[in-house]
C-alpha atoms as a PDB file:
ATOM      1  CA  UNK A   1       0.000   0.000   0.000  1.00  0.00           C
ATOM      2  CA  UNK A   2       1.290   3.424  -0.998  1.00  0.00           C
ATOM      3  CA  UNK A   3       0.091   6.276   0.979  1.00  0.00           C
ATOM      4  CA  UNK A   4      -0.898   9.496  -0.448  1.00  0.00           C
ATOM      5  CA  UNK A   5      -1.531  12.427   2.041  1.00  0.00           C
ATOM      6  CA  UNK A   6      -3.385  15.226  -0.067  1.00  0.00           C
ATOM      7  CA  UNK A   7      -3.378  18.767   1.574  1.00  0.00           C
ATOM      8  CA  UNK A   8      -6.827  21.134   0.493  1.00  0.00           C
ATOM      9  CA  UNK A   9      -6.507  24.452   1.846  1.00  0.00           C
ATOM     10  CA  UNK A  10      -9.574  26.248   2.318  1.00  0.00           C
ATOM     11  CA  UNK A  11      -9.297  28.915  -0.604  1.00  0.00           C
ATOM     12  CA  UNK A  12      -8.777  25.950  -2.848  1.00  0.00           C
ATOM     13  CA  UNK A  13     -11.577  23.369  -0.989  1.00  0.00           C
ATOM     14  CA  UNK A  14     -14.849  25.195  -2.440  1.00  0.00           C
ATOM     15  CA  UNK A  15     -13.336  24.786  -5.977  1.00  0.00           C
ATOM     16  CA  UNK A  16     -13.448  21.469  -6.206  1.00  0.00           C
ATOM     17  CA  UNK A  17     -15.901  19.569  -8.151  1.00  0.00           C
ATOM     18  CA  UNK A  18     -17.196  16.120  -7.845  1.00  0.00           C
ATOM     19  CA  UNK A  19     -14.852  14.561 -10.340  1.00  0.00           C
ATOM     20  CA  UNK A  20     -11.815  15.000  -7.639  1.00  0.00           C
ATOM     21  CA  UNK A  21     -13.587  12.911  -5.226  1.00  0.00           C
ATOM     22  CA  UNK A  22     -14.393  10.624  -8.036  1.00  0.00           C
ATOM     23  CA  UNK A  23     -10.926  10.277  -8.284  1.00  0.00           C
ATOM     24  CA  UNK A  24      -9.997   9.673  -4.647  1.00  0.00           C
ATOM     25  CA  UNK A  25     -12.802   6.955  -4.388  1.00  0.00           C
ATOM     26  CA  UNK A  26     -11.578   5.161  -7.540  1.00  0.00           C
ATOM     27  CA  UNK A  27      -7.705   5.507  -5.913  1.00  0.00           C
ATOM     28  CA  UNK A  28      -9.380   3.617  -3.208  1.00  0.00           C
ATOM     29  CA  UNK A  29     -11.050   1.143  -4.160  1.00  0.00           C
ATOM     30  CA  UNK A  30      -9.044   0.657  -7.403  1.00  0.00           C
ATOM     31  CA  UNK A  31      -5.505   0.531  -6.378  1.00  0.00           C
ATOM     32  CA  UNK A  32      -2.966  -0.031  -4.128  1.00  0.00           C
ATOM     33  CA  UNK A  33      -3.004   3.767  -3.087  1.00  0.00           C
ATOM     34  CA  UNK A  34      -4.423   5.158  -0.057  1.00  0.00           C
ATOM     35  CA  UNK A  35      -5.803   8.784  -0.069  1.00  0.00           C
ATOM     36  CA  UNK A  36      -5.606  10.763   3.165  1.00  0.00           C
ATOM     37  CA  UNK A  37      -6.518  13.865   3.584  1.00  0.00           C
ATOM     38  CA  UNK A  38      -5.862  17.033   6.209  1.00  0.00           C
ATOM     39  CA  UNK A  39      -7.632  20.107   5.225  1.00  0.00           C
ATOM     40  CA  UNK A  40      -6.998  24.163   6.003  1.00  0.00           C
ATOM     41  CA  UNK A  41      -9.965  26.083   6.570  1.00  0.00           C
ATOM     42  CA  UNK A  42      -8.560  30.109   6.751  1.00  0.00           C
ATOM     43  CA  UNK A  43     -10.895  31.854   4.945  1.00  0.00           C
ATOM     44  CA  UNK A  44     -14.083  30.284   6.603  1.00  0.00           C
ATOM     45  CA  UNK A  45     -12.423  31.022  10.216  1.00  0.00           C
ATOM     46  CA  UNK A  46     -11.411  34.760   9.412  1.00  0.00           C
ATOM     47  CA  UNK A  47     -15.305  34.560   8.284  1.00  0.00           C
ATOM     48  CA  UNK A  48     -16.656  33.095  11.302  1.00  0.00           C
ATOM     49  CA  UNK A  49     -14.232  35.615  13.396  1.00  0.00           C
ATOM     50  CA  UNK A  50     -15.749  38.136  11.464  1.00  0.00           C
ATOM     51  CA  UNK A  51     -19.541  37.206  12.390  1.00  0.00           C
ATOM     52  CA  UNK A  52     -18.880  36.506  16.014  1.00  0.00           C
ATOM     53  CA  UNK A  53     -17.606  39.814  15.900  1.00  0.00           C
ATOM     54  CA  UNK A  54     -13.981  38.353  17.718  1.00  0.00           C
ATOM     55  CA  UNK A  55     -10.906  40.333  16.861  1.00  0.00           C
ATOM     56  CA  UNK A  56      -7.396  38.927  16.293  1.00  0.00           C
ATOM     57  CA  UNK A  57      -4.204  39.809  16.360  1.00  0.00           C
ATOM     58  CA  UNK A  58      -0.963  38.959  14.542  1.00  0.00           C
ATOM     59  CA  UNK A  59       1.851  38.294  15.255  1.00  0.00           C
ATOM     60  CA  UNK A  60       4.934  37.864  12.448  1.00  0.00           C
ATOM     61  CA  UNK A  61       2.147  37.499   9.982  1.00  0.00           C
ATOM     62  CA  UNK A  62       0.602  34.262  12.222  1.00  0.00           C
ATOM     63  CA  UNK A  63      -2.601  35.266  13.748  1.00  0.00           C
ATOM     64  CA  UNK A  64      -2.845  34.626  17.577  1.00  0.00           C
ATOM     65  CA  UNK A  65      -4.961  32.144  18.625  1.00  0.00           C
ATOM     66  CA  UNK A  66      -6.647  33.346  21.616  1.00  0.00           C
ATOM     67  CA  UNK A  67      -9.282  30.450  23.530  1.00  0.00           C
ATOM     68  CA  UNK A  68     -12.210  32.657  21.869  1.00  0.00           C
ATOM     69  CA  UNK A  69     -10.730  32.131  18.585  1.00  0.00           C
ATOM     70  CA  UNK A  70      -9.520  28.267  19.182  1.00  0.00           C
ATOM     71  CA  UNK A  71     -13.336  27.614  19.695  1.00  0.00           C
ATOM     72  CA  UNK A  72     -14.069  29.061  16.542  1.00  0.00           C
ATOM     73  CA  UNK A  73     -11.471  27.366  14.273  1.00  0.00           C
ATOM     74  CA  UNK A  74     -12.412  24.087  15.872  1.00  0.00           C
ATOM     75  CA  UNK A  75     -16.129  24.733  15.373  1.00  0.00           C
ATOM     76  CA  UNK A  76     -15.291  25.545  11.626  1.00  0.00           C
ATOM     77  CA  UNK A  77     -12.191  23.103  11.011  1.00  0.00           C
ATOM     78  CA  UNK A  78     -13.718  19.761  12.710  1.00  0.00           C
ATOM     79  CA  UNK A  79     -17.382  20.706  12.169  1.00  0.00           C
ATOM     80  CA  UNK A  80     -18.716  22.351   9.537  1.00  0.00           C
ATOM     81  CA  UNK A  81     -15.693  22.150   6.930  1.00  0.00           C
ATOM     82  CA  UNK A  82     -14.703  18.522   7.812  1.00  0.00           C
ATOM     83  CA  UNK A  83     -17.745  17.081   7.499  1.00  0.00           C
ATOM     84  CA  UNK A  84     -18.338  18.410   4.111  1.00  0.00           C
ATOM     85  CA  UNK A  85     -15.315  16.677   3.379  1.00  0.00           C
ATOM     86  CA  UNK A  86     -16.648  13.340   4.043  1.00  0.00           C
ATOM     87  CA  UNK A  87     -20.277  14.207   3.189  1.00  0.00           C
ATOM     88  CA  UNK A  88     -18.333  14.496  -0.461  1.00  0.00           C
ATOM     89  CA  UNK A  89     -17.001  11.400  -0.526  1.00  0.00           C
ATOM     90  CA  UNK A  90     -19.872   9.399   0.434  1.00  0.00           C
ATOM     91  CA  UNK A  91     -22.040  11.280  -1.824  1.00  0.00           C
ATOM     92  CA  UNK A  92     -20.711   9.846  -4.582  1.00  0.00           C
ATOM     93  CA  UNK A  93     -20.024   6.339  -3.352  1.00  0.00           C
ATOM     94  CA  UNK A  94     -16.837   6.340  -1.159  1.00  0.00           C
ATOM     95  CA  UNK A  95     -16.301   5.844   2.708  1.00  0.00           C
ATOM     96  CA  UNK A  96     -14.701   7.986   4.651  1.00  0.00           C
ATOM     97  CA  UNK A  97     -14.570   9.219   8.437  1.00  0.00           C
ATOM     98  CA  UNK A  98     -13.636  12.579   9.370  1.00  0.00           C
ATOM     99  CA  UNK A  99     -11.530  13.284  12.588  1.00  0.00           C
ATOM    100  CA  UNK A 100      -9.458  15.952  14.071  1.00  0.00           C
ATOM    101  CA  UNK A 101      -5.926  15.242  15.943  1.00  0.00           C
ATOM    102  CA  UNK A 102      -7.314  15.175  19.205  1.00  0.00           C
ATOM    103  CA  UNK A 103      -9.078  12.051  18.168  1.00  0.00           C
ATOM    104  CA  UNK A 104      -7.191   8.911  19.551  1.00  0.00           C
ATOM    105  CA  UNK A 105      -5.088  11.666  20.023  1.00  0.00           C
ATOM    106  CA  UNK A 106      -3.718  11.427  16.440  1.00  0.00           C
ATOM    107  CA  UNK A 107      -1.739  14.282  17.166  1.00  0.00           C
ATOM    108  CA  UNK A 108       0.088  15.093  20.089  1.00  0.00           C
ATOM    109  CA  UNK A 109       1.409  18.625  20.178  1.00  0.00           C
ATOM    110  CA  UNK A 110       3.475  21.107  22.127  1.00  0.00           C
ATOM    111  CA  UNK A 111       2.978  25.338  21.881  1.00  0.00           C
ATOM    112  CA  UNK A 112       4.809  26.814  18.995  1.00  0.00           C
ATOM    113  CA  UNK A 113       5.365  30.015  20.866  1.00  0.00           C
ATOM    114  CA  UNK A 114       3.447  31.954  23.756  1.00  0.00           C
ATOM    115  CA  UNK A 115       3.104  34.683  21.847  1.00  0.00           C
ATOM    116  CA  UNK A 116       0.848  33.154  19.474  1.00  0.00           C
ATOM    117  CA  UNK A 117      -1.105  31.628  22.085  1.00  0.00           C
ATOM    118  CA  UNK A 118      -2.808  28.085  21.128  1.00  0.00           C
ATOM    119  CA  UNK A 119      -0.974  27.475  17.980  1.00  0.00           C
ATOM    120  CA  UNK A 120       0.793  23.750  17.918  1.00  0.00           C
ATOM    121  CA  UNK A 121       3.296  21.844  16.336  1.00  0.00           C
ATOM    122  CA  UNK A 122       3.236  18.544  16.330  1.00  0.00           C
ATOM    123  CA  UNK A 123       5.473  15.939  18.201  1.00  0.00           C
ATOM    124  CA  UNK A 124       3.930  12.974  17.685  1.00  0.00           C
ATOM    125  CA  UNK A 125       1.830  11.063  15.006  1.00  0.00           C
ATOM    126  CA  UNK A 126      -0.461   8.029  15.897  1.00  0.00           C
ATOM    127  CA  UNK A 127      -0.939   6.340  12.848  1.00  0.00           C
ATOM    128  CA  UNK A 128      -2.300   3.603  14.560  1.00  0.00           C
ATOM    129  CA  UNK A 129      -6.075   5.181  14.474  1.00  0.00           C
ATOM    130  CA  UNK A 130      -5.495   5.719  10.291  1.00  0.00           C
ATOM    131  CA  UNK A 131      -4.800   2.040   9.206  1.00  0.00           C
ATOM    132  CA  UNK A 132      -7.954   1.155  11.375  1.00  0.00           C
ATOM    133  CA  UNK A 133      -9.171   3.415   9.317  1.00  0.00           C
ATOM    134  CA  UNK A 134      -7.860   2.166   6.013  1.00  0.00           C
ATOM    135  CA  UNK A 135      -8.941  -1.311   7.091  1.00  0.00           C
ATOM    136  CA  UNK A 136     -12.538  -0.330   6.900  1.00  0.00           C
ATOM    137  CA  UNK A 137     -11.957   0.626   3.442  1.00  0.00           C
ATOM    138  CA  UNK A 138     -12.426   4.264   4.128  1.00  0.00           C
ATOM    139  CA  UNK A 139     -10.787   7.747   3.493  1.00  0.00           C
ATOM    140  CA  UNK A 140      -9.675   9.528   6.738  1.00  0.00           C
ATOM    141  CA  UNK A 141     -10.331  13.094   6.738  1.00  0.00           C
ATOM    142  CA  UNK A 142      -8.414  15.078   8.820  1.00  0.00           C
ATOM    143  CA  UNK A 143      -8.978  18.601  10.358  1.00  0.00           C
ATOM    144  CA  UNK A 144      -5.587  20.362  12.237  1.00  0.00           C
ATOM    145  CA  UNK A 145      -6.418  20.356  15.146  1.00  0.00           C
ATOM    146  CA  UNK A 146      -4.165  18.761  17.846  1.00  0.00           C
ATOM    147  CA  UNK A 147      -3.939  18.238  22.110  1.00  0.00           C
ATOM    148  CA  UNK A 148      -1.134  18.208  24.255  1.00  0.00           C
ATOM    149  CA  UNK A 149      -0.588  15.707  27.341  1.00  0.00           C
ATOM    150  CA  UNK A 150      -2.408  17.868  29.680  1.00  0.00           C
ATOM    151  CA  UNK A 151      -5.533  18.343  27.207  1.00  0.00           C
ATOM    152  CA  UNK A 152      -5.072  21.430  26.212  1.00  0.00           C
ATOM    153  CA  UNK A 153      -6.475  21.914  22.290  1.00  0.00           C
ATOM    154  CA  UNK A 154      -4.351  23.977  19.842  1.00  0.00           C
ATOM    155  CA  UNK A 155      -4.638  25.036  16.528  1.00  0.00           C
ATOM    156  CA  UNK A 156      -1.763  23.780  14.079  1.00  0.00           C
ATOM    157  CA  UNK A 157      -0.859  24.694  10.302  1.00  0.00           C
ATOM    158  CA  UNK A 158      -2.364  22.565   8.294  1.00  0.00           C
ATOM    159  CA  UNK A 159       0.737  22.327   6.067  1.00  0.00           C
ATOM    160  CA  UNK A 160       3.077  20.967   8.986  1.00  0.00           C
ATOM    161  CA  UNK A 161       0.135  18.879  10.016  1.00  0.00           C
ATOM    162  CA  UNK A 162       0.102  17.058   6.394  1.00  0.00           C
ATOM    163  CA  UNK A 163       3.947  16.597   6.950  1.00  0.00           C
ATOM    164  CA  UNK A 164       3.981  14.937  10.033  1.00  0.00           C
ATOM    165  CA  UNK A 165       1.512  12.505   9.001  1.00  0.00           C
ATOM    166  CA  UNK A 166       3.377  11.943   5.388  1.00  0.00           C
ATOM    167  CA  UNK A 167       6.667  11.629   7.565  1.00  0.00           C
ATOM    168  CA  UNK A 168       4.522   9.146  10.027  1.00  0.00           C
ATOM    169  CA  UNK A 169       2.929   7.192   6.894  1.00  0.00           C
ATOM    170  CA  UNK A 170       6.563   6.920   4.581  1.00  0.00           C
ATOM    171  CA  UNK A 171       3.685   8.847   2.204  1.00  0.00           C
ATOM    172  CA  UNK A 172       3.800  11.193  -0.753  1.00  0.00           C
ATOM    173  CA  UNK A 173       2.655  14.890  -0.047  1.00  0.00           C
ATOM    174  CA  UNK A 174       0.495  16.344  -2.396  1.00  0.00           C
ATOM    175  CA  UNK A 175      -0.587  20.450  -2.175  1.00  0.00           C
ATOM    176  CA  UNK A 176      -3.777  21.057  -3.996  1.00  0.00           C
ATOM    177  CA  UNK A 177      -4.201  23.817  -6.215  1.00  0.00           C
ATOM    178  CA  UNK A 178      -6.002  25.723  -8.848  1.00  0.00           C
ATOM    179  CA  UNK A 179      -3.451  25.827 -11.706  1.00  0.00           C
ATOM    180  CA  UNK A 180      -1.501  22.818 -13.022  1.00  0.00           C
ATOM    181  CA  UNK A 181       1.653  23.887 -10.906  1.00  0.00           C
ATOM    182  CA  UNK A 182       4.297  26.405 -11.017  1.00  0.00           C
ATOM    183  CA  UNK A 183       3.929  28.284 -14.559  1.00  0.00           C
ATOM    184  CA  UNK A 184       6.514  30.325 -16.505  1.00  0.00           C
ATOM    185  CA  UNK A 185       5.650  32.049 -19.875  1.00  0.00           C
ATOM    186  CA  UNK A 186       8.469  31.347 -22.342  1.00  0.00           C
ATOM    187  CA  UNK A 187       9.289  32.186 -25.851  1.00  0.00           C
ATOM    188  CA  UNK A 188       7.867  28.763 -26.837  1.00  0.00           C
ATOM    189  CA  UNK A 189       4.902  29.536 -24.255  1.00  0.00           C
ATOM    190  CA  UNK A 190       3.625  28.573 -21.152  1.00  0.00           C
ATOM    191  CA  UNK A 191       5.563  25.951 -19.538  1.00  0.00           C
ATOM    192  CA  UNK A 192       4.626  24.013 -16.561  1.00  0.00           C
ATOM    193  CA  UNK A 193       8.121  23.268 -13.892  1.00  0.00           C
ATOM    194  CA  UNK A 194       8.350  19.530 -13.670  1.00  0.00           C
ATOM    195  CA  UNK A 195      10.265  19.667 -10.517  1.00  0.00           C
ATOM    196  CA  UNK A 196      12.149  22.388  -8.542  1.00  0.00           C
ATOM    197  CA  UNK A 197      14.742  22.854  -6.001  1.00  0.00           C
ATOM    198  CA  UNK A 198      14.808  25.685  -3.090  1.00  0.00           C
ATOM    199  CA  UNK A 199      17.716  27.845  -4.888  1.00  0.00           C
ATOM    200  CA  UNK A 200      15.560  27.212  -8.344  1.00  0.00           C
ATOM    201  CA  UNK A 201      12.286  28.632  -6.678  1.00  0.00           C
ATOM    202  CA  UNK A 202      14.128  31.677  -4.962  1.00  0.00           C
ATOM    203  CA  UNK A 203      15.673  32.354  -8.162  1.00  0.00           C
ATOM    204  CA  UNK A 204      12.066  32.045  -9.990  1.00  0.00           C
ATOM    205  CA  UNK A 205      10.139  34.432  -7.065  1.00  0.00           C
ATOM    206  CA  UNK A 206      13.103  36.879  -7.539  1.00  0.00           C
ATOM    207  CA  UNK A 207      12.464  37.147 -11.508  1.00  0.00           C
ATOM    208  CA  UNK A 208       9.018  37.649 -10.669  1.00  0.00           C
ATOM    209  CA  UNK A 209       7.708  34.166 -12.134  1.00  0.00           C
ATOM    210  CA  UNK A 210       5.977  32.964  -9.145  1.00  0.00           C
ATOM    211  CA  UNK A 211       3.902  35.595  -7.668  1.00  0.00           C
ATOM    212  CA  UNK A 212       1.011  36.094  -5.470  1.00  0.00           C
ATOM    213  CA  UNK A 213      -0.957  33.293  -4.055  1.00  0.00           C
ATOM    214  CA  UNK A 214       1.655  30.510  -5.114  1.00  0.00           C
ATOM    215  CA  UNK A 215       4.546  32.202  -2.888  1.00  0.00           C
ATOM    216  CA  UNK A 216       2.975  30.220   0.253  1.00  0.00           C
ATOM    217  CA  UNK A 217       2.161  27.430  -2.015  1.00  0.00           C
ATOM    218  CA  UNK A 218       5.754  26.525  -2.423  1.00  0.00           C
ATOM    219  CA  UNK A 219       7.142  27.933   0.612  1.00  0.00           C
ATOM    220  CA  UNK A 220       4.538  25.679   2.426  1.00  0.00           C
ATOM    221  CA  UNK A 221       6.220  22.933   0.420  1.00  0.00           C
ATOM    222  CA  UNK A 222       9.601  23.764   0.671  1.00  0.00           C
ATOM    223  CA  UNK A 223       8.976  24.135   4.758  1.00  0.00           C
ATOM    224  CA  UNK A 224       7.749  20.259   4.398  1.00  0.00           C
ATOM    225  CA  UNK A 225      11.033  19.156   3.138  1.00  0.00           C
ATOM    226  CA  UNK A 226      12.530  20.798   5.980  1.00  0.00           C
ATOM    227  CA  UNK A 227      10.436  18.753   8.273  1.00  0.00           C
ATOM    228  CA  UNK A 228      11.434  15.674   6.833  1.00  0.00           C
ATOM    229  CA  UNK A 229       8.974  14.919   4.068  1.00  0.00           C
ATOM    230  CA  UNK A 230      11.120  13.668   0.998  1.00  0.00           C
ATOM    231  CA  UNK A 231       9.295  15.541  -1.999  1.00  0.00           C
ATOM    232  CA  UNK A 232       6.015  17.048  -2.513  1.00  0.00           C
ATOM    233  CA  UNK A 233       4.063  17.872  -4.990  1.00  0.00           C
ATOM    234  CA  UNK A 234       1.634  20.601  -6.187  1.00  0.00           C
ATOM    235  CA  UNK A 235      -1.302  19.524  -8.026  1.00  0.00           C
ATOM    236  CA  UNK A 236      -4.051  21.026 -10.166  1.00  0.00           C
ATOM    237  CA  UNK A 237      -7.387  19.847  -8.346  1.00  0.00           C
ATOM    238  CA  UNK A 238      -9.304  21.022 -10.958  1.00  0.00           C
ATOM    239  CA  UNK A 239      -7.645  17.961 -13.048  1.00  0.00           C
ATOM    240  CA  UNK A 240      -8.473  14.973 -10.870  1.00  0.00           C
ATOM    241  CA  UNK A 241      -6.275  12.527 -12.713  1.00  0.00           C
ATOM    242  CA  UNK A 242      -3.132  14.441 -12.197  1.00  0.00           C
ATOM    243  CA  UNK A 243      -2.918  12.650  -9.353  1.00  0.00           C
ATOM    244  CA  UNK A 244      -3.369   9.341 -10.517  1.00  0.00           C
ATOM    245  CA  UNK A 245      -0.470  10.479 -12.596  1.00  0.00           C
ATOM    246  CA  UNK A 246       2.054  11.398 -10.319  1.00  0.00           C
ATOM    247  CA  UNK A 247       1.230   8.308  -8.298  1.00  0.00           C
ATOM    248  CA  UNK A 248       2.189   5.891 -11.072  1.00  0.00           C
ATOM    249  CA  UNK A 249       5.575   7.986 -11.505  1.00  0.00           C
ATOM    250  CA  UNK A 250       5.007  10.271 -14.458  1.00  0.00           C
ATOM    251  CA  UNK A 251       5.581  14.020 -14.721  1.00  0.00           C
ATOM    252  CA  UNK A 252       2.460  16.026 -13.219  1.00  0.00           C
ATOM    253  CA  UNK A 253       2.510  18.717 -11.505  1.00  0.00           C
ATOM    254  CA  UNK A 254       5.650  20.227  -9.724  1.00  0.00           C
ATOM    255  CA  UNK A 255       7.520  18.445  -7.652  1.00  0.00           C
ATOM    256  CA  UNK A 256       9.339  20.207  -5.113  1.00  0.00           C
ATOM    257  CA  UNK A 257      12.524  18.160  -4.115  1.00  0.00           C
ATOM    258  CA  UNK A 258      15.442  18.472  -1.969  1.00  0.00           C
ATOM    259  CA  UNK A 259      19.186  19.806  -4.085  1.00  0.00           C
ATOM    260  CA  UNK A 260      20.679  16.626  -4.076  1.00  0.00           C
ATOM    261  CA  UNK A 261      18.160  14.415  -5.196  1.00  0.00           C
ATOM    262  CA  UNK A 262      17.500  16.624  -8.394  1.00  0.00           C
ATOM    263  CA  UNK A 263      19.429  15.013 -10.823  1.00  0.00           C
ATOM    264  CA  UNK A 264      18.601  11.590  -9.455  1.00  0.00           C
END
């Protein structure tokens, strides 16, 4: 079994059409791949902030996450946005359960800094509660939300959450996007990367190539690496089977891989 842990974030989530979870159900029960996902959720919290009428504060860019405003990314992450998820899924014929990291706990975490208040990182993966999972012949679905030893909740980036369970699994790391990958116009025209290194991408975001909303795409995936994921890859949700095609070992995408492993 070959484990495939597939990151949505939230701008990306309400884009998606029923042909991507076609594709994750056929993975399924089709092959010897095993879809997992872990889902963001920013834009729905800053909503629900918003109507709640809760303020927040930054902090280096990384919003505090006061109690008021753990309850609310909680409510939205492991309620209303996860279950969506799986009510997806099963729509169209698939199984799949929806958790959070607090359940088992399938994430153990400690405070990233107490300036940020209840924002976690995690320190340890239970992957023990995921192949039950997988032996039910369902898709986990996983919101980032994490608990330390004493039972204290925290909020964690959903990016370092897919890692540590990719890391935990041996899995690939997909990102989800909207475009096909990271896209340079050429003199022969638009060209897709194939795969790129950290010193290629600063190089790339310097010339102006990669700009606006896929900065954090492939810093998020360049930050994976650093955790100890071995390559990820970003993927054009909006074309289902480009991840069927990366999984049997063919160019889709960008891959985003470590120096010394590019010419490999």
């Amino acid at each position: 079994m070959t484990f495939i842990i597939i990151k949505i974030g939230g701008s990306v989530l309400n884009k998606l059409s029923d042909s991507f979870y076609e594709t994750l159900v056929k993975m399924k029960q089709e092959t010897d791949y095993q879809p997992v996902l872990v889902h963001g959720g920013g834009p729905e919290i800053t909503e629900a902030l918003k109507k709640w009428e809760i303020s927040s504060t930054f902090v280096n860019g990384l919003r505090v996450t006061t109690d008021e405003v753990l309850k609310i990314a909680e409510m939205v992450l492991s309620g209303s946005l996860n279950k969506r998820i799986v009510s997806n899924i099963q729509r169209i014929g698939g199984k799949s359960i929806g958790l959070s990291g607090i359940d088992g706990p399938l994430l153990t975490v400690s405070q990233v800094d107490p300036r940020l208040g209840f924002v976690g990182k995690v320190e340890s993966v239970n992957p023990a509660w995921l192949h039950s999972i997988f032996g039910q012949g369902a898709i986990p679905v996983i919101s980032p939300i994490g608990i330390d030893p004493s039972g204290q909740k925290y909020n964690i980036n959903a990016d370092m959450a897919a890692a540590s369970i990719a890391i935990a699994l041996n899995g690939k790391l997909a990102f989800i996007s909207d475009i096909p990958g990271v896209m340079e116009e050429t003199e022969q025209g638009s060209i897709v990367h194939p795969k790129l290194t950290k010193v290629q991408i600063n190089r790339l975001i310097e010339k102006g190539v990669i700009t606006g909303g896929m900065i954090p795409k492939v810093q998020s995936a360049l930050s994976v690496l650093e955790a100890g994921v071995k390559e990820a890859v970003i993927l054009n949700g909006s074309k289902p089977k480009d991840l069927l095609t990366y999984m049997d070992g063919l160019d889709a995408g960008t891959r985003i891989i470590r120096e010394e492993v590019y010419n490999v």
